[in-house]
Protein backbone atom coordinates (compact mmCIF):
# COMPACT_ATOMS: atom_id res chain seq x y z
CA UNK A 1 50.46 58.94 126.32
CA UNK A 2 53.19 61.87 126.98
CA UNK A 3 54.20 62.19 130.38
CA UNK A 4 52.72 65.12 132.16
CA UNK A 5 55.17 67.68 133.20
CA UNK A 6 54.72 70.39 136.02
CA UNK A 7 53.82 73.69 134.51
CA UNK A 8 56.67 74.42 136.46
CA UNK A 9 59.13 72.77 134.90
CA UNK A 10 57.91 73.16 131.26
CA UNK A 11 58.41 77.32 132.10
CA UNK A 12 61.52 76.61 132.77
CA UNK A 13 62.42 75.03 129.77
CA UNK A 14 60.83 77.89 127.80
CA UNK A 15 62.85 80.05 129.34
CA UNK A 16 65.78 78.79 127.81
CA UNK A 17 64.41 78.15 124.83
CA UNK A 18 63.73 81.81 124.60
CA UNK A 19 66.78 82.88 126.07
CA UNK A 20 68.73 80.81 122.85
CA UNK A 21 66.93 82.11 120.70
CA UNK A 22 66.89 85.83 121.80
CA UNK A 23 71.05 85.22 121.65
CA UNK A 24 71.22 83.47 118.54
CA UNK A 25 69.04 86.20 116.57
CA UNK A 26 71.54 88.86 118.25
CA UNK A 27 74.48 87.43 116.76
CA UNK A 28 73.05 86.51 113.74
CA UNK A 29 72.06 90.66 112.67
CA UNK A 30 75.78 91.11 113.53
CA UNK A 31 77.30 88.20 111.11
CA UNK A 32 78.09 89.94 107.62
CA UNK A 33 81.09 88.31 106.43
CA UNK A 34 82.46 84.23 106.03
CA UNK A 35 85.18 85.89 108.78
CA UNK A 36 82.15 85.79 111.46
CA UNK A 37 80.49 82.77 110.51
CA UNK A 38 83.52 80.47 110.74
CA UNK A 39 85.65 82.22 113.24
CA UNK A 40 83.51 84.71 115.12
CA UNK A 41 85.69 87.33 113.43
CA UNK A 42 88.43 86.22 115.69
CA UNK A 43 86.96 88.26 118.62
CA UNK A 44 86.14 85.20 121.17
CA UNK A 45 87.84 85.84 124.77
CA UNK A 46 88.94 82.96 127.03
CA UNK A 47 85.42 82.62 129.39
CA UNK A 48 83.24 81.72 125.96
CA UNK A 49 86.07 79.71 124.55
CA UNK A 50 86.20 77.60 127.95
CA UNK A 51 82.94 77.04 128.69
CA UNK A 52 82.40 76.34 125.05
CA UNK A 53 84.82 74.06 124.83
CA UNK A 54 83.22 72.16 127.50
CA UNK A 55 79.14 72.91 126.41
CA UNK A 56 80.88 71.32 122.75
CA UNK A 57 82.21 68.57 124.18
CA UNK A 58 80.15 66.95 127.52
CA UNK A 59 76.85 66.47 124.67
CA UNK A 60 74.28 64.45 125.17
CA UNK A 61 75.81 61.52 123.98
CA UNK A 62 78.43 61.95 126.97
CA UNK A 63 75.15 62.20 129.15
CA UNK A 64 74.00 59.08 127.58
CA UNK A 65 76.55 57.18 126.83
CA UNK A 66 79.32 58.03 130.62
CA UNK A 67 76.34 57.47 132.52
CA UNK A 68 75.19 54.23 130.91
CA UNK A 69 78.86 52.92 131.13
CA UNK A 70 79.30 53.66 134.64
CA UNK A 71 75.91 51.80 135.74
CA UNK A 72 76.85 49.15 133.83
CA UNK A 73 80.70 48.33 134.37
CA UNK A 74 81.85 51.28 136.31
CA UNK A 75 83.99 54.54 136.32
CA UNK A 76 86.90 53.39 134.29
CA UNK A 77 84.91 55.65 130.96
CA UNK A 78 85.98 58.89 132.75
CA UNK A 79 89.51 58.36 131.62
CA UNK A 80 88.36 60.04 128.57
CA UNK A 81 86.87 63.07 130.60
CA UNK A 82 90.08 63.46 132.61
CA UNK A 83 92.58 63.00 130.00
CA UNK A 84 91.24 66.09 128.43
CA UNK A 85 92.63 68.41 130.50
CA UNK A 86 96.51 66.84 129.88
CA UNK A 87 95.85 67.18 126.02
CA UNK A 88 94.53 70.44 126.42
CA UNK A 89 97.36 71.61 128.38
CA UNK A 90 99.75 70.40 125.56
CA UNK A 91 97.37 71.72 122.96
CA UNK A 92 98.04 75.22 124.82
CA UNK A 93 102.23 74.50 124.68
CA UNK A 94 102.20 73.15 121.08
CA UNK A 95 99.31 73.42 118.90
CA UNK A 96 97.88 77.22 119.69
CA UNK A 97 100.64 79.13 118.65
CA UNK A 98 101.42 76.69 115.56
CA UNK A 99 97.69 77.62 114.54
CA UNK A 100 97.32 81.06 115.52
CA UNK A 101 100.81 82.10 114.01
CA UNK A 102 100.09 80.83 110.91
CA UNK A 103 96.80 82.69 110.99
CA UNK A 104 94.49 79.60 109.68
CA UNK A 105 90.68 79.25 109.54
CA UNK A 106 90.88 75.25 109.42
CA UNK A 107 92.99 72.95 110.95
CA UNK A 108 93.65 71.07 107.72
CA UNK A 109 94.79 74.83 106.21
CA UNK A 110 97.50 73.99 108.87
CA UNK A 111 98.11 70.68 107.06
CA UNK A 112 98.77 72.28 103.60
CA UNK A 113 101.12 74.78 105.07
CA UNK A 114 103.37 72.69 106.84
CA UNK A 115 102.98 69.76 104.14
CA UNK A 116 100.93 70.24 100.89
CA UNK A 117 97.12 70.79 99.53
CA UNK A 118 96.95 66.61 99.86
CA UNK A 119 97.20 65.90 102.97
CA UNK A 120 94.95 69.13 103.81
CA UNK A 121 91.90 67.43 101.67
CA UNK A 122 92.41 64.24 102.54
CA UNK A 123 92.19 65.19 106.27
CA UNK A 124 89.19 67.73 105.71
CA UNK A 125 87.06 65.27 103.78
CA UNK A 126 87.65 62.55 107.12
CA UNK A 127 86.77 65.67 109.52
CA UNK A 128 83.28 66.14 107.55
CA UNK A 129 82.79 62.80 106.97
CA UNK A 130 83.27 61.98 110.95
CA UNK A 131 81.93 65.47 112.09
CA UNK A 132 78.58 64.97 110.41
CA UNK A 133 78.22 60.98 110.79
CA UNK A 134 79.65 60.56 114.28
CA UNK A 135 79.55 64.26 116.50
CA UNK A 136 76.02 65.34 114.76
CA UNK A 137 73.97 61.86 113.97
CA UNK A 138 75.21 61.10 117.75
CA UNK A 139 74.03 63.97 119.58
CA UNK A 140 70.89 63.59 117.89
CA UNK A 141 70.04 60.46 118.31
CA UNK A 142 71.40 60.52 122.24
CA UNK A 143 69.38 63.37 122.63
CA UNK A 144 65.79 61.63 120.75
CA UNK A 145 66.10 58.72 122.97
CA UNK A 146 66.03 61.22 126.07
CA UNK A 147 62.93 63.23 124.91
CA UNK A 148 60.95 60.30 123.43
CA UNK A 149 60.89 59.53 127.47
CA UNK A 150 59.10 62.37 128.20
CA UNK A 151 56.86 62.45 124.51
CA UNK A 152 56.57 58.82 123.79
CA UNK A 153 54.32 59.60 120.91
CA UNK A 154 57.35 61.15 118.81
CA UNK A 155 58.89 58.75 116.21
CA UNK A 156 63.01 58.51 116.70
CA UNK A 157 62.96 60.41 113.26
CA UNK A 158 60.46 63.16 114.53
CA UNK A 159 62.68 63.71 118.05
CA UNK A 160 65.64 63.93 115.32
CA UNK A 161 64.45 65.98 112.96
CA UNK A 162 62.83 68.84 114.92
CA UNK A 163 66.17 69.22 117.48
CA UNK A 164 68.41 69.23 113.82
CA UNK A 165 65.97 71.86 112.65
CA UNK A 166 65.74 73.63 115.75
CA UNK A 167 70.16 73.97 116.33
CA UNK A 168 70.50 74.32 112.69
CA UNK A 169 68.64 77.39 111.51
CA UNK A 170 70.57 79.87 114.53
CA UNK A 171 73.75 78.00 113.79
CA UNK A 172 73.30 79.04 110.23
CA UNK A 173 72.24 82.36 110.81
CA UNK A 174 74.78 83.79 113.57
CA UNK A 175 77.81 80.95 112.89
CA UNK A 176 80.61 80.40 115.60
CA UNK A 177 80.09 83.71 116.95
CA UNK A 178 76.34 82.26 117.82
CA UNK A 179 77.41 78.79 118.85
CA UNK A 180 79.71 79.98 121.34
CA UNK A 181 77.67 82.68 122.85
CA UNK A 182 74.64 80.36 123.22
CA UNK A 183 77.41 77.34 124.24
CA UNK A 184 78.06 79.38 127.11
CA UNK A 185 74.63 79.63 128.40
CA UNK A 186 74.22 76.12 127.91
CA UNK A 187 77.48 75.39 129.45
CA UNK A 188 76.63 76.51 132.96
CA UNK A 189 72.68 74.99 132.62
CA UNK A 190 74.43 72.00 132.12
CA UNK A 191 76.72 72.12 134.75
CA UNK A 192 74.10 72.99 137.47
CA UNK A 193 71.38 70.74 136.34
CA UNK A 194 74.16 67.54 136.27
CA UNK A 195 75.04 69.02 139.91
CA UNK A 196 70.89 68.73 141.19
CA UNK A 197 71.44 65.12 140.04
CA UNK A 198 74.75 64.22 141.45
CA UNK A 199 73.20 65.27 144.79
CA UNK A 200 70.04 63.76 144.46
CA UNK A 201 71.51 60.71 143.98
CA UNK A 202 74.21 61.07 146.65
CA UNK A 203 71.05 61.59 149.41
CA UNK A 204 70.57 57.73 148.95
CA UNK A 205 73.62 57.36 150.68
CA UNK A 206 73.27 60.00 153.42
CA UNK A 207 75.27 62.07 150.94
CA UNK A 208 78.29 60.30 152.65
CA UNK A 209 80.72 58.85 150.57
CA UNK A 210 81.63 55.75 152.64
CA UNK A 211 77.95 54.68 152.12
CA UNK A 212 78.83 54.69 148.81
CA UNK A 213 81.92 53.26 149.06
CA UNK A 214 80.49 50.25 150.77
CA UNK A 215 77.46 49.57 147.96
CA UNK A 216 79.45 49.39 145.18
CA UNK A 217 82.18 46.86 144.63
CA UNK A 218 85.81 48.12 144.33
CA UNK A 219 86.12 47.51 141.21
CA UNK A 220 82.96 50.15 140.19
CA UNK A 221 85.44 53.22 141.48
CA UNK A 222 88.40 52.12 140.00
CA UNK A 223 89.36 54.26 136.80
CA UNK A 224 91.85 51.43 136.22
CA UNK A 225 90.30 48.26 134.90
CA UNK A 226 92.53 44.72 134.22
CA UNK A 227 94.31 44.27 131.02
CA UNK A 228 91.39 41.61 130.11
CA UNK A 229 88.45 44.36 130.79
CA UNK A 230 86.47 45.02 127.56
CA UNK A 231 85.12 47.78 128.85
CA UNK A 232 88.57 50.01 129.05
CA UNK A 233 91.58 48.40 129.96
CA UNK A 234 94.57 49.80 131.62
CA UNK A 235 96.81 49.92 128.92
CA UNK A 236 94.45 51.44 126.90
CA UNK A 237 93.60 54.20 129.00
CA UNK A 238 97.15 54.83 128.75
CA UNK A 239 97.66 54.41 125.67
CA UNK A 240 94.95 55.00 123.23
CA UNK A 241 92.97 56.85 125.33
CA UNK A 242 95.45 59.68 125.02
CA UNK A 243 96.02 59.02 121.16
CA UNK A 244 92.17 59.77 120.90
CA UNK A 245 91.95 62.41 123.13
CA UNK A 246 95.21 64.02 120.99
CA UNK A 247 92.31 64.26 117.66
CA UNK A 248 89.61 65.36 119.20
CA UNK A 249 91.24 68.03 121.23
CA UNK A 250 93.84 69.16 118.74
CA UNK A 251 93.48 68.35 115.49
CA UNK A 252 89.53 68.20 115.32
CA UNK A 253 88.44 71.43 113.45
CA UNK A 254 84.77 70.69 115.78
CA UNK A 255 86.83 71.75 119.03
CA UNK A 256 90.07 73.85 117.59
CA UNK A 257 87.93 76.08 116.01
CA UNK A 258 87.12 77.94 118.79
CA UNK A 259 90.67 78.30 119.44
CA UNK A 260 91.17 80.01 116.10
CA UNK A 261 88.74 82.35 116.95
CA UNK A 262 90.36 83.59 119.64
CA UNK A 263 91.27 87.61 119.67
CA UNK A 264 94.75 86.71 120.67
CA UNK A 265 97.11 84.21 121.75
CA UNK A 266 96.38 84.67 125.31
CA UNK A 267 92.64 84.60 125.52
CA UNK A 268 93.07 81.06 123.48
CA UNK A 269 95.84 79.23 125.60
CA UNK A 270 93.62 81.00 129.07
CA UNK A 271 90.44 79.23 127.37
CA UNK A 272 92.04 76.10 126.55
CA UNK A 273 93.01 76.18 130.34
CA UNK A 274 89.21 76.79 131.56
CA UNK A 275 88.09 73.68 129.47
CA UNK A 276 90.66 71.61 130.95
CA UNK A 277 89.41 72.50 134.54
CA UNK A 278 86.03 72.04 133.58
CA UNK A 279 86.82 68.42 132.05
CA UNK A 280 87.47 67.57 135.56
CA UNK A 281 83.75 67.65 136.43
CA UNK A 282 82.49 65.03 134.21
CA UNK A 283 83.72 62.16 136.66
CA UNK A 284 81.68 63.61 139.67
CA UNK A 285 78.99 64.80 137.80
CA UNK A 286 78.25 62.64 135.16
CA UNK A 287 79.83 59.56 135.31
CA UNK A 288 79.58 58.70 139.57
CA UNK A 289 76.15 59.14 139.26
CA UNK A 290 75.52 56.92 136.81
CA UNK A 291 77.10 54.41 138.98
CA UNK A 292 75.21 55.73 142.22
CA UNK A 293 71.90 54.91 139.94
CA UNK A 294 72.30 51.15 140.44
CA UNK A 295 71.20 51.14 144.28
CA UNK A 296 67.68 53.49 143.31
CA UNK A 297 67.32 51.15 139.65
CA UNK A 298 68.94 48.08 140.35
CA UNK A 299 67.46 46.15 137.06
CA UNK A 300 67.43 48.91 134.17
CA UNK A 301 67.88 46.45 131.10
CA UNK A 302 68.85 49.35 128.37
CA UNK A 303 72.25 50.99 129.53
CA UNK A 304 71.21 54.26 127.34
CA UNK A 305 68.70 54.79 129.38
CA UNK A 306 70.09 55.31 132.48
CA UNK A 307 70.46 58.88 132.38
CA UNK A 308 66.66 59.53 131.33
CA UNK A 309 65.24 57.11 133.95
CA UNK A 310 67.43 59.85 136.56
CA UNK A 311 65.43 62.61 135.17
CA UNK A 312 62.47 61.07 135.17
CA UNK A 313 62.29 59.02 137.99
CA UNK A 314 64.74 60.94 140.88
CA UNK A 315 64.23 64.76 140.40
CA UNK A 316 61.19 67.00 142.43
CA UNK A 317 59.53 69.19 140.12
CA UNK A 318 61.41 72.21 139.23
CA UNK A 319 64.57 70.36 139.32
CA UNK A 320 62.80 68.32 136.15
CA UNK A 321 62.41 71.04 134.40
CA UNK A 322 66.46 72.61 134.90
CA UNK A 323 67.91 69.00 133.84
CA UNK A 324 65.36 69.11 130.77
CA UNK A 325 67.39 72.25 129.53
CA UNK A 326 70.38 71.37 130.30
CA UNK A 327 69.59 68.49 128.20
CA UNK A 328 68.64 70.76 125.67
CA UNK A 329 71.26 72.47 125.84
CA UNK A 330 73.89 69.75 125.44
CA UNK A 331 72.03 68.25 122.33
CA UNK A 332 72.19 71.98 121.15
CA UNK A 333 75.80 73.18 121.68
CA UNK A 334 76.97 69.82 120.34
CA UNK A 335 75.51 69.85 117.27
CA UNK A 336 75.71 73.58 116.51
CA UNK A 337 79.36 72.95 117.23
CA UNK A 338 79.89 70.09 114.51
CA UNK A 339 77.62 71.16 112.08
CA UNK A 340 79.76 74.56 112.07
CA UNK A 341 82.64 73.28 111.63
CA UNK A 342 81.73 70.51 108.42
CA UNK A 343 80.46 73.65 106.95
CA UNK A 344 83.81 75.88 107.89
CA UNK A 345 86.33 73.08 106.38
CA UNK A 346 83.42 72.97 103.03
CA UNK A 347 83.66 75.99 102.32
CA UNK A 348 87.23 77.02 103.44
CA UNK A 349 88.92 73.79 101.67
CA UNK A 350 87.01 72.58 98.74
CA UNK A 351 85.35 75.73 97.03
CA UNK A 352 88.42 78.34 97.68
CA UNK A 353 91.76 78.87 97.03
CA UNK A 354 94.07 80.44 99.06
CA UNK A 355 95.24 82.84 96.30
CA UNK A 356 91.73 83.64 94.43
CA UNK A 357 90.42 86.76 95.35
CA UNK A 358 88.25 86.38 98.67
CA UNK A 359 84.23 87.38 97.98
CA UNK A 360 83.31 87.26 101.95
CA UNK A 361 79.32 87.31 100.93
CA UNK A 362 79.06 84.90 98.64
CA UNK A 363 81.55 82.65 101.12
CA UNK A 364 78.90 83.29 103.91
CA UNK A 365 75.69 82.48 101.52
CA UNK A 366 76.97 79.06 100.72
CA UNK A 367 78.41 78.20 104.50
CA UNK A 368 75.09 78.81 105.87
CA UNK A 369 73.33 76.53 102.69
CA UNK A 370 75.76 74.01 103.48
CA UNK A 371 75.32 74.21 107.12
CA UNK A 372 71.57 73.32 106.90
CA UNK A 373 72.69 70.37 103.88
CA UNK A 374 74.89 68.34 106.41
CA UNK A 375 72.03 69.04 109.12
CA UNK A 376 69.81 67.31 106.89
CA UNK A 377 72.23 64.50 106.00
CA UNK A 378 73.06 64.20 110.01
CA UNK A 379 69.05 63.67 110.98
CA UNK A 380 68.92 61.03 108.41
CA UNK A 381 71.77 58.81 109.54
CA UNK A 382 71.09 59.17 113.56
CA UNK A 383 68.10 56.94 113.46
CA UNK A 384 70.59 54.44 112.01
CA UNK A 385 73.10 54.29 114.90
CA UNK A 386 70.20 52.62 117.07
CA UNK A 387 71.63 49.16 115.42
CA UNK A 388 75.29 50.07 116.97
CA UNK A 389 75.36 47.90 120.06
CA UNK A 390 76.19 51.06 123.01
CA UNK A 391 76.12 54.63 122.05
CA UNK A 392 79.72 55.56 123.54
CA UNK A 393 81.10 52.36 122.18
CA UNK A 394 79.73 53.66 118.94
CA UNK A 395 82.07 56.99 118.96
CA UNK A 396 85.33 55.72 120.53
CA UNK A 397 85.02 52.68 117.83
CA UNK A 398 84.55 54.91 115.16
CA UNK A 399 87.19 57.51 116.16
CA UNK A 400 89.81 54.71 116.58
CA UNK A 401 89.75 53.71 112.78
CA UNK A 402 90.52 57.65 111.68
CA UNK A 403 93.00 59.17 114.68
CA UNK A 404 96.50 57.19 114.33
CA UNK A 405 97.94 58.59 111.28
CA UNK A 406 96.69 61.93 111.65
CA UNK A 407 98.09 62.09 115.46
CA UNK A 408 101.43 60.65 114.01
CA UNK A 409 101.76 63.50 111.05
CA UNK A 410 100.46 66.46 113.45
CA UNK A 411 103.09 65.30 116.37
CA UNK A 412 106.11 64.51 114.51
CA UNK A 413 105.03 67.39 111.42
CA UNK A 414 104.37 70.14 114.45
CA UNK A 415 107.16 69.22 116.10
CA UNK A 416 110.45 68.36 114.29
CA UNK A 417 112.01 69.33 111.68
CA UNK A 418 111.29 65.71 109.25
CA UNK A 419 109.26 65.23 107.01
CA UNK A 420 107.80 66.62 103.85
CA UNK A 421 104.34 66.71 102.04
CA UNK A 422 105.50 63.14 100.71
CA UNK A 423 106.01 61.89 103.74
CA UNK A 424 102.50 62.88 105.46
CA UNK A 425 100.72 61.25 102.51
CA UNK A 426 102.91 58.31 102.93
CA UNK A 427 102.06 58.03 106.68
CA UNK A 428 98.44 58.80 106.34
CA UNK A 429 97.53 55.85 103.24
CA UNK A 430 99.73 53.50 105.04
CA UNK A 431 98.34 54.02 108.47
CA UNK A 432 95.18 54.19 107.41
CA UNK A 433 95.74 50.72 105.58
CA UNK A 434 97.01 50.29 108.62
CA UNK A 435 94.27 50.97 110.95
CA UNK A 436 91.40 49.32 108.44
CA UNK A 437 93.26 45.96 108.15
CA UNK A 438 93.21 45.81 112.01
CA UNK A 439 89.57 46.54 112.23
CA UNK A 440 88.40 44.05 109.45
CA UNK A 441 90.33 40.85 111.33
CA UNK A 442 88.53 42.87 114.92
CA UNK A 443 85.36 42.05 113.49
CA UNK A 444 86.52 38.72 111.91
CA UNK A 445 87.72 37.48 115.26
CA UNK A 446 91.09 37.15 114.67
CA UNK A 447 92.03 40.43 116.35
CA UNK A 448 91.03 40.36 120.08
CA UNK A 449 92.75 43.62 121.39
CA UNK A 450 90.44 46.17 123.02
CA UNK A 451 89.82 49.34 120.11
CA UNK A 452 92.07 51.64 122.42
CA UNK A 453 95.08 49.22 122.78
CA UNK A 454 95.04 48.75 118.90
CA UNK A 455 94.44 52.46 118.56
CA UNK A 456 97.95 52.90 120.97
CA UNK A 457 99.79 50.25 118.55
CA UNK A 458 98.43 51.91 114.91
CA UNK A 459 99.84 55.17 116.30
CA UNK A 460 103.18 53.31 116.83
CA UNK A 461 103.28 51.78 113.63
CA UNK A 462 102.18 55.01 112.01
CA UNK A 463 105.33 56.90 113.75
CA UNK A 464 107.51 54.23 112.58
CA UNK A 465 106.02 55.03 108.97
CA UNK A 466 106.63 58.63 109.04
CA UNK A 467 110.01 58.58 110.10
CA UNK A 468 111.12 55.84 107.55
CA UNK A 469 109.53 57.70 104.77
CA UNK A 470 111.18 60.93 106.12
CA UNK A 471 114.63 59.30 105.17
CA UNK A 472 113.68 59.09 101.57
CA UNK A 473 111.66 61.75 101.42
CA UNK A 474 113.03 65.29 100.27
CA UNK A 475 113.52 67.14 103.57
CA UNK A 476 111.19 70.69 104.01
CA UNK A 477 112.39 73.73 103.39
CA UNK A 478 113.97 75.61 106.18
CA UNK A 479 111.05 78.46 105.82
CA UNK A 480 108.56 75.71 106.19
CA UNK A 481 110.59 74.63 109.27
CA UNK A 482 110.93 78.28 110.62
CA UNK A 483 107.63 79.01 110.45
CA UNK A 484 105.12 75.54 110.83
CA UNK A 485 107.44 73.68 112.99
CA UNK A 486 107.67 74.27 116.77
CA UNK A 487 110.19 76.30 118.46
CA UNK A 488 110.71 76.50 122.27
CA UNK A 489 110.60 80.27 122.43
CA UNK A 490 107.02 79.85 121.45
CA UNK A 491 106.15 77.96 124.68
CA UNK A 492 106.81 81.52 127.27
CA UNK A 493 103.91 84.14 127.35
CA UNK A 494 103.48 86.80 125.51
CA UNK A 495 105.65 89.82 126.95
CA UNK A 496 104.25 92.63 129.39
CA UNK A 497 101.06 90.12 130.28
CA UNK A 498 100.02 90.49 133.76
CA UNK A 499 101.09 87.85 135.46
CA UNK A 500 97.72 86.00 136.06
CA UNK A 501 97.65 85.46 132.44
CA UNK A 502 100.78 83.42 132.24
CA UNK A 503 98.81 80.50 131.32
CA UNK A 504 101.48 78.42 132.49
CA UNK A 505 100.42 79.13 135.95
CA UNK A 506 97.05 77.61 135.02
CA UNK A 507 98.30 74.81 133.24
CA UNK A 508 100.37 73.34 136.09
CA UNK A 509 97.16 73.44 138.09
CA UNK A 510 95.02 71.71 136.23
CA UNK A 511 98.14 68.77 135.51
CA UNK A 512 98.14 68.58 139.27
CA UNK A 513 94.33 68.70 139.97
CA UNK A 514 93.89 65.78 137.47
CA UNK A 515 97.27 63.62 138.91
CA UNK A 516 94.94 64.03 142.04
CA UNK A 517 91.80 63.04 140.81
CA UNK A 518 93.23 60.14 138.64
CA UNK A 519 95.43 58.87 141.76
CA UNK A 520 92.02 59.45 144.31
CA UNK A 521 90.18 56.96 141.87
CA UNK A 522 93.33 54.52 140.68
């Protein structure tokens, strides 16, 4: 039988149903051209880009999957939440005006300038591949298990299904422009209704922190587990954990692609320093309470559920209905988000060329088939993940065997002069060899090392590899090098800003806020 919800809190969740929908049908009459489907027609200032780089990334996978780590082994998973906000502030330095300078609608594009049209597809095809497999079947599926709590009577495929349909069709229609807008609504829903159960929680302590302090063992609050842990150990979290959070942040066309839709150069880096800030949150309101949960459910056998026996189980009515949509709304901007961007690299890599004349309508008719094709292809697969043993183990694991190479080619490529389109394709077979020899003798048992300090050492080997094969490589051309290859100058604002938009300003507060935060919780 479905569980009866207050008429209270199932108004509330139409609300923001309608509210999504209103916004998505509002972009959508303005989207004409492939320019605003893929990049919002560059227009996007830094409050959408922040809070949809944030909506994008805390899914409901991260509310599945942080808050069943914590309950079961701790707060050491917020490393990944944290570290964020370091690779963000380097993606801001480094990677922004690389991108934005060389004016390109994917990151792979990026690839092809600085290198060739190789390394470009052969990254682009891993991005869809990963985009539509791990980011889209894993916000669906995290988000099925949540409502089948509250409507057991839906099939896993059902609950999949109609949220694929539902994100789908407005992503489709209005594109990035739509995804953001709506990302930003969902965004601060998310935010307040994580907040309702961060202090819900906390009241079982006297909402005093020594009370918690004194339930959970040391150990719990420590973001800094033993080299042993198999959870996430130290040297992991400082190296791997990085290496990962390097892809995702930078070179993953799901979360730069709000960047390159950015109207300028300082309404990206100023966004890219809002998502940082926000990335703080996650710890306090995501991951501690799914820690706090083990003194109200002390026995919960199924770690994924932790997060929907909360809702269920700790909220007044009202407060059901707010988490429900923010819920909603991180199963929504997540998957809007990915299934934008496998259809931006489609359609921008594999059916164009950069020199054949542009045809903007017909672009825009086959990135919104293609859109609803990998939806399709994304609600079939989620079911399947259900076998994978831990939903966030599921995502780190998978990102592991795809992110050395690529972090070694975009670091060393972006930012010295080595290096050729032979070396890149070099770096990325071997690495990848690399990477896939490690993770067959993993799962052989003759491999023991945690996925994040293998991850660290495969990023070593695969900088080794690039600058070997840059010695008998030929060397790029100095225009390559002059115009795809960092240069300090580009690191200072752009001239007569105001001085609140020197985003450097920004950036050294959110290094220190997180040195703060990590060294609070070390």
């Amino acid at each position: 039988m479905p569980i009866a919800l207050s008429n209270l809190d199932l108004a509330i969740v139409g609300v923001y149903f309608v509210v999504v929908i209103a916004k998505g049908l509002q972009v959508a009459f303005h989207t004409h051209t492939d320019e605003d489907l893929f990049l919002a027609g560059r227009s996007l200032r830094f409050g959408p880009i922040g809070l949809s780089l944030f909506a994008s990334n805390i899914s409901s996978t991260t509310l599945i999957g942080l808050a069943g780590a914590a309950y079961t082994a701790g707060i050491a998973m917020a490393n990944y939440e944290w570290m964020a906000g370091l690779v963000l502030v380097v993606m801001a330095v480094v990677f922004i005006p690389l991108y934005l300078k060389a004016r390109v609608v994917t990151v792979p594009e990026f690839l092809a300038r600085r290198f060739d049209r190789r390394s470009r597809l052969y990254l682009s095809a891993l991005t869809i591949f990963w985009t539509v497999s791990v980011d889209t079947a894993g916000s669906l599926y995290a988000g099925a298990l949540v409502i089948m709590v509250f409507f057991p009577s839906f099939t896993l495929f059902e609950t999949v299904a109609g949220v694929a349909i539902f994100s789908g069709v407005y992503t489709a229609a209005g594109g990035l422009k739509a995804v953001v807008q709506t990302d930003a609504i969902q965004a601060i829903v998310l935010i307040i209704g994580s907040c309702i159960i961060t202090w819900t929680l906390f009241g079982d302590f006297d909402h005093r922190w020594a009370n918690v302090v004194d339930f959970l063992p040391p150990d719990r609050l420590s973001l800094f587990r033993p080299l042993d842990d198999a959870q996430l150990p130290w040297l992991g979290t400082l190296t791997g954990v990085p290496i990962l959070g390097f892809w995702y942040w930078a070179t993953n066309q799901y979360i730069a692609q709000r960047v390159l839709g950015a109207q300028d150069m300082k309404h990206a880096r100023a966004g890219a320093m809002l998502g940082g800030a926000l990335k703080l949150l996650p710890l306090f309101i995501m991951v501690l309470p799914g820690a706090m949960a083990l003194k109200r459910f002390p026995n919960l056998a199924n770690s994924d559920f932790v997060f929907p026996t909360l809702v269920l189980h700790a909220l007044p009515v009202g407060a059901i209905g707010l988490v429900m949509a923010g819920l909603f709304a991180a199963i929504m901007s997540s998957v809007d988000s990915a299934l934008n961007a496998a259809s931006t690299l489609l359609i921008h890599d594999f059916t164009r060329h950069d020199d054949a004349p542009k045809d903007s309508k017909r672009q825009l008719r086959i990135g919104r088939i293609a859109t609803l094709c990998f939806m399709a292809l994304a609600s079939l697969w989620a079911p399947m993940i259900q076998n994978f043993e831990g939903l966030f183990a599921y995502l780190q694991q998978a990102f592991a065997i795809v992110v050395p190479p690529v972090v070694a080619i975009f670091i060393l490529g972006g930012m010295t002069r080595r290096g050729s389109g032979q070396t890149a394709w070099i770096t990325l077979l071997s690495g990848h060899a690399v990477a896939a020899v490690f993770f067959v003798l993993s799962k052989t048992g003759y491999w023991s090392w945690h996925y994040t300090r293998t991850a660290g050492l495969t990023t070593a080997i695969s900088f080794v590899i690039y600058l070997v094969a840059a010695r008998f490589t030929p060397a790029p051309s100095d225009e390559v090098v002059e115009r795809y290859v960092f240069h300090r100058a580009w690191a200072r604002p752009e001239p007569g800003d105001f001085w609140l938009w020197d985003y450097r300003i920004w950036a050294t507060m959110v290094v220190a806020a997180t040195l703060a935060t990590v060294a609070a919780f070390a």
